[in-house]
N, C-alpha and C. Protein backbone atom coordinates (compact mmCIF):
# COMPACT_ATOMS: atom_id res chain seq x y z
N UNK A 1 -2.46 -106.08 61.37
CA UNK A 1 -1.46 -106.97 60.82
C UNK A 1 -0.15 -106.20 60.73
N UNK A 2 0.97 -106.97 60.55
CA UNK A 2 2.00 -106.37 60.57
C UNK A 2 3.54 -107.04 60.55
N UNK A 3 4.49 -106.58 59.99
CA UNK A 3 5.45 -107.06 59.27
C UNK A 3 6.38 -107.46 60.32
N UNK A 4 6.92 -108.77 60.74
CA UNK A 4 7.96 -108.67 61.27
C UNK A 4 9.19 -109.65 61.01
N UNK A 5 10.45 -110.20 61.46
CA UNK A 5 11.04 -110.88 61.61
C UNK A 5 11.24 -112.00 62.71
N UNK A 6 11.35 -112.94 62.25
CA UNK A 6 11.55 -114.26 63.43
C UNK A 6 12.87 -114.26 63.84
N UNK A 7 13.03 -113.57 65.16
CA UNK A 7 14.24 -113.84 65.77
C UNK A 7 14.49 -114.76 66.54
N UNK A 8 13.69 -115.85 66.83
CA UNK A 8 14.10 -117.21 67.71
C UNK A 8 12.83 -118.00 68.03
N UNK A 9 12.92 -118.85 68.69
CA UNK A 9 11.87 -120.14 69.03
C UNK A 9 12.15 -120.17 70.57
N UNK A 10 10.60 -120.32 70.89
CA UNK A 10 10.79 -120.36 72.30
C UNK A 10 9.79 -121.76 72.61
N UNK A 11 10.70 -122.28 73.84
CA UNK A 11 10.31 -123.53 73.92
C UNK A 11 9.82 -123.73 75.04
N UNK A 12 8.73 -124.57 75.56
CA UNK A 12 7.86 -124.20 76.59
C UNK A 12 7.49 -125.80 76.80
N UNK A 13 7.53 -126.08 77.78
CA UNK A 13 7.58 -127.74 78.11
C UNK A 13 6.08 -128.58 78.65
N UNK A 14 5.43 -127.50 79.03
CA UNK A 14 3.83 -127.13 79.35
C UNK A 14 3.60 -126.24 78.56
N UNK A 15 1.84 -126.42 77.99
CA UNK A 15 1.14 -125.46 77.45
C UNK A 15 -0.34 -125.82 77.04
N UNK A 16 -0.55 -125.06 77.22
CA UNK A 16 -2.07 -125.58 76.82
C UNK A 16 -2.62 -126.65 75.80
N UNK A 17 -3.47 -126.95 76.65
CA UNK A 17 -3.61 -128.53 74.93
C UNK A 17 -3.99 -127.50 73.92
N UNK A 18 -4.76 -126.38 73.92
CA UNK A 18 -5.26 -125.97 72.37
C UNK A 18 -3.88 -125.66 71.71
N UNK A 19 -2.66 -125.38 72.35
CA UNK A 19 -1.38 -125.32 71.65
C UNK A 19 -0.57 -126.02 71.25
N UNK A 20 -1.01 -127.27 72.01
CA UNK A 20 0.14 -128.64 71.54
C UNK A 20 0.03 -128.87 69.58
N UNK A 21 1.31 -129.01 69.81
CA UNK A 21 1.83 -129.47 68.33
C UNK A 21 1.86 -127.42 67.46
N UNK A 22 1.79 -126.67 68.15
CA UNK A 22 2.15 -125.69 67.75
C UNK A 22 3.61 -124.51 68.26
N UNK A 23 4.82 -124.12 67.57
CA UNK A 23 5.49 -123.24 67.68
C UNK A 23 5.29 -121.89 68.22
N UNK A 24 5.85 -121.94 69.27
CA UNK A 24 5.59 -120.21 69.59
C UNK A 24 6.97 -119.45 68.82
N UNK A 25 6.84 -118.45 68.10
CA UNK A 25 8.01 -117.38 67.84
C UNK A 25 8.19 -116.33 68.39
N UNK A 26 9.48 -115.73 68.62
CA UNK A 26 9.93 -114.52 69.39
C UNK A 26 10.12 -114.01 67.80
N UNK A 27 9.06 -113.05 68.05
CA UNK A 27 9.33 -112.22 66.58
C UNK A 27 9.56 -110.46 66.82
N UNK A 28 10.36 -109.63 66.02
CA UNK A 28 10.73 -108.22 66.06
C UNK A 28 9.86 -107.31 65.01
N UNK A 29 8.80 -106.48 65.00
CA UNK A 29 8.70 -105.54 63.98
C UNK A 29 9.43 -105.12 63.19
N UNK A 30 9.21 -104.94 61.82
CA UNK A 30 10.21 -104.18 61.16
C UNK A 30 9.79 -103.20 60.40
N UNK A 31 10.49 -102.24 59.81
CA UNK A 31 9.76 -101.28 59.05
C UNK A 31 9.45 -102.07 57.35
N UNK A 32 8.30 -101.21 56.11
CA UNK A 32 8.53 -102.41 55.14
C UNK A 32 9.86 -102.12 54.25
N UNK A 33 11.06 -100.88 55.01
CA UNK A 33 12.37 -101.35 54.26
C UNK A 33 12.70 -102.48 55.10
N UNK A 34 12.44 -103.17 55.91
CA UNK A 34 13.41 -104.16 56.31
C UNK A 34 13.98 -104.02 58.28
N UNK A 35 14.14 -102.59 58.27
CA UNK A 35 14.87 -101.68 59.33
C UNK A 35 13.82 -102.65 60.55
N UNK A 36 14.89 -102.68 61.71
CA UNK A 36 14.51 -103.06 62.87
C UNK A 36 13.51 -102.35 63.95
N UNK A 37 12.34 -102.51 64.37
CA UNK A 37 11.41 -101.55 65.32
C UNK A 37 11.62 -102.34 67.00
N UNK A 38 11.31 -100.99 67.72
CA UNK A 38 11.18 -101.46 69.17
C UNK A 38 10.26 -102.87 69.83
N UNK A 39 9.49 -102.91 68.79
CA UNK A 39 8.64 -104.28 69.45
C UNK A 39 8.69 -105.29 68.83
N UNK A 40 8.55 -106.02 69.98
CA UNK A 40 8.93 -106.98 69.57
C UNK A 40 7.37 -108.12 70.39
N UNK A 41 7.16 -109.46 70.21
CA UNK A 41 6.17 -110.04 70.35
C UNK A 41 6.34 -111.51 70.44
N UNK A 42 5.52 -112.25 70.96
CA UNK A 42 5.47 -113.34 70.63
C UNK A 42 4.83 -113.81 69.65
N UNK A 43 4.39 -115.12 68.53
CA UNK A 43 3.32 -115.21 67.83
C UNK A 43 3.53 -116.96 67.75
N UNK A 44 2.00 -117.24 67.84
CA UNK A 44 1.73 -118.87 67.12
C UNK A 44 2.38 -119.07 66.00
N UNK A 45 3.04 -119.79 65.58
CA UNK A 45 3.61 -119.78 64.09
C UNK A 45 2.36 -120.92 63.35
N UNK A 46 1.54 -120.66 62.30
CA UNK A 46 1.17 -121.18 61.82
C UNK A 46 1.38 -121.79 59.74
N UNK A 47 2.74 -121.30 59.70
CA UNK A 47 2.93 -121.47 58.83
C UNK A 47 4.40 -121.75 58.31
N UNK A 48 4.64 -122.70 59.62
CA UNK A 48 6.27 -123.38 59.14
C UNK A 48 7.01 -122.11 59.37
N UNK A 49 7.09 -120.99 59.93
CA UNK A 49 8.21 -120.21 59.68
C UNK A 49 9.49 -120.35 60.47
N UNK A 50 10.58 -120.08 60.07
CA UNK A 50 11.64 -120.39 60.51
C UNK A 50 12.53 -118.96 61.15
N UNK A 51 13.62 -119.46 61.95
CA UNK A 51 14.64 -117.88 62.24
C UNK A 51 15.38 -117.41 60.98
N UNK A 52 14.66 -115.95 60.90
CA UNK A 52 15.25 -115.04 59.68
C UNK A 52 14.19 -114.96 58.60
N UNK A 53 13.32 -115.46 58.85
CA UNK A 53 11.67 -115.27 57.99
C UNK A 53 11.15 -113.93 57.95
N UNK A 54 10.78 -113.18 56.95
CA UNK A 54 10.26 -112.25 57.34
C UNK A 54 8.42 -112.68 57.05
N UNK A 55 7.92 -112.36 58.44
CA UNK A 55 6.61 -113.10 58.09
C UNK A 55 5.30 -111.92 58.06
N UNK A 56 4.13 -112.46 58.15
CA UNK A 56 2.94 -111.31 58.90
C UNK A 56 2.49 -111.85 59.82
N UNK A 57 1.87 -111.22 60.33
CA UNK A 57 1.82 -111.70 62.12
C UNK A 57 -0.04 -110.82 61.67
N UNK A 58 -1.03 -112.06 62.32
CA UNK A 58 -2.45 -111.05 62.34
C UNK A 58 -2.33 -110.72 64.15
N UNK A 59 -2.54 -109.62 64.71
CA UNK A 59 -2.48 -109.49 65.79
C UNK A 59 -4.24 -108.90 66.54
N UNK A 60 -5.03 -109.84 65.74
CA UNK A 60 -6.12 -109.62 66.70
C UNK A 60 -7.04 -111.20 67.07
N UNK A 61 -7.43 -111.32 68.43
CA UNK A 61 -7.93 -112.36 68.73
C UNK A 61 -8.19 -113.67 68.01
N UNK A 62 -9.59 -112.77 67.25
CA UNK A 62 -10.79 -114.21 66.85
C UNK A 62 -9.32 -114.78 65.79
N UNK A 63 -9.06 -113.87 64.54
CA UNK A 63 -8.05 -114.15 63.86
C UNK A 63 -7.12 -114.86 64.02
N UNK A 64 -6.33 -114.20 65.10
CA UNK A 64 -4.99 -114.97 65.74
C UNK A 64 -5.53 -116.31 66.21
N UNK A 65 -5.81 -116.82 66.78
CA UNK A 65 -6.50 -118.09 67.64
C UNK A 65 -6.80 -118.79 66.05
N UNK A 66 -7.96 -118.42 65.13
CA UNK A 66 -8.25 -119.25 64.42
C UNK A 66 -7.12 -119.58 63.15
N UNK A 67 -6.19 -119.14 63.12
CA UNK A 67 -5.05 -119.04 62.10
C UNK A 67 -4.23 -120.09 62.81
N UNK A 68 -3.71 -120.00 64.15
CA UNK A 68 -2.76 -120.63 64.83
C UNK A 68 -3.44 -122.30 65.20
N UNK A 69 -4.71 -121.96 65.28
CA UNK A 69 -5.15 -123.13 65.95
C UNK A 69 -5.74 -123.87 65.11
N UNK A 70 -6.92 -123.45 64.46
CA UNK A 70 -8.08 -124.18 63.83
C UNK A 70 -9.08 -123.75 64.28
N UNK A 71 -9.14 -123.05 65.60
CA UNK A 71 -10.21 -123.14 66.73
C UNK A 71 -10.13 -122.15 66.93
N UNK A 72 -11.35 -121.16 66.91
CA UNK A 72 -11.49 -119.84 67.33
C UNK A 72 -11.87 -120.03 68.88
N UNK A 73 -12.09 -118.89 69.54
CA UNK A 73 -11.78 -118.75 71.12
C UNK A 73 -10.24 -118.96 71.70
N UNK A 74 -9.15 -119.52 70.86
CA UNK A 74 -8.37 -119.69 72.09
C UNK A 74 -7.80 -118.40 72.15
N UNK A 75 -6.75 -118.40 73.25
CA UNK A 75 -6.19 -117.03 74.12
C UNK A 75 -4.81 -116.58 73.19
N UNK A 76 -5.15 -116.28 72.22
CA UNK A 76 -3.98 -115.91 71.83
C UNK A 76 -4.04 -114.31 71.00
N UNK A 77 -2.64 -113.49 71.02
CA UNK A 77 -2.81 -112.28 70.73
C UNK A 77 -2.34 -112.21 69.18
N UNK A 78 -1.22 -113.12 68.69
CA UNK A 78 -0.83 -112.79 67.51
C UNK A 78 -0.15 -114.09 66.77
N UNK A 79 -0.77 -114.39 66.04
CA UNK A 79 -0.47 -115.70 65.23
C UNK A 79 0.47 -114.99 63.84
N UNK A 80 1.75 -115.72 63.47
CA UNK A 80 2.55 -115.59 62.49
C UNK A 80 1.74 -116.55 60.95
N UNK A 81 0.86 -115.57 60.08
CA UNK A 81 -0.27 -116.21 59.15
C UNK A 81 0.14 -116.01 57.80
N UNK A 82 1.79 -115.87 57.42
CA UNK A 82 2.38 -115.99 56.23
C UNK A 82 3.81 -115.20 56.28
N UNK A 83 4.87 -116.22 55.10
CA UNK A 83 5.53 -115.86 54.85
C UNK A 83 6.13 -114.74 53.70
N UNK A 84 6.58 -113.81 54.22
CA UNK A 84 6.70 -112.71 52.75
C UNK A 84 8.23 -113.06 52.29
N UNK A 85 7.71 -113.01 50.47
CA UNK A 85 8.86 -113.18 49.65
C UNK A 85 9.66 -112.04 49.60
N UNK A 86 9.02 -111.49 49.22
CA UNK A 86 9.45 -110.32 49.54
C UNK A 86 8.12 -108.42 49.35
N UNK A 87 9.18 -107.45 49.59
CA UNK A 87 7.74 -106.35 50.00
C UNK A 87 8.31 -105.10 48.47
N UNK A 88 7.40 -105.02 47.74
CA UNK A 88 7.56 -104.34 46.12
C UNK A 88 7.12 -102.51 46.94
N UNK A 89 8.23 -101.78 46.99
CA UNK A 89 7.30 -100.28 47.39
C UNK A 89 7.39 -99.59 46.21
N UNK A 90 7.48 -100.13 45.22
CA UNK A 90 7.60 -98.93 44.27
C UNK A 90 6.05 -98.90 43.20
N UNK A 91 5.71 -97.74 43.36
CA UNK A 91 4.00 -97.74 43.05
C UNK A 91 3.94 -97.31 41.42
């Protein structure tokens, strides 16, 4: 799992039926100050997120697929599975 930002919506005019009625996001890693990382990803958005969200992204199969979809098996690498209010580092 892992922290990133929603930097845009990508729109795709075909797609698989297990995806219809679902958002794909162009999302960026970030560090948990906030700071920008080299990767960047696509993810199912399954939870309304919008551009400038900082969300979590689960980035493994069975997970991703069943978060994004309902339906485990489908082909997906990383579903966006909540929005963070924000991240507390002080222990």
């Amino acid at each position: 799992m892992l922290i990133a930002r929603v930097i845009g919506n990508v729109v795709a005019t075909q797609k698989n039926q297990r995806y219809e009625g679902s958002r794909i996001m162009l999302c960026r890693q970030i560090t948990p100050e906030g700071e920008d990382m080299e990767y960047t990803c696509l993810a199912l958005d399954s939870v309304d997120s919008g551009e400038g969200d900082i969300v979590l992204i689960a980035q493994e199969g069975w997970s991703a697929s069943t978060a994004a979809t309902g339906k485990p098996g489908a082909a997906i690498d990383s579903a966006i599975v909540g929005v963070v209010d924000r991240v507390d580092l002080t222990a």
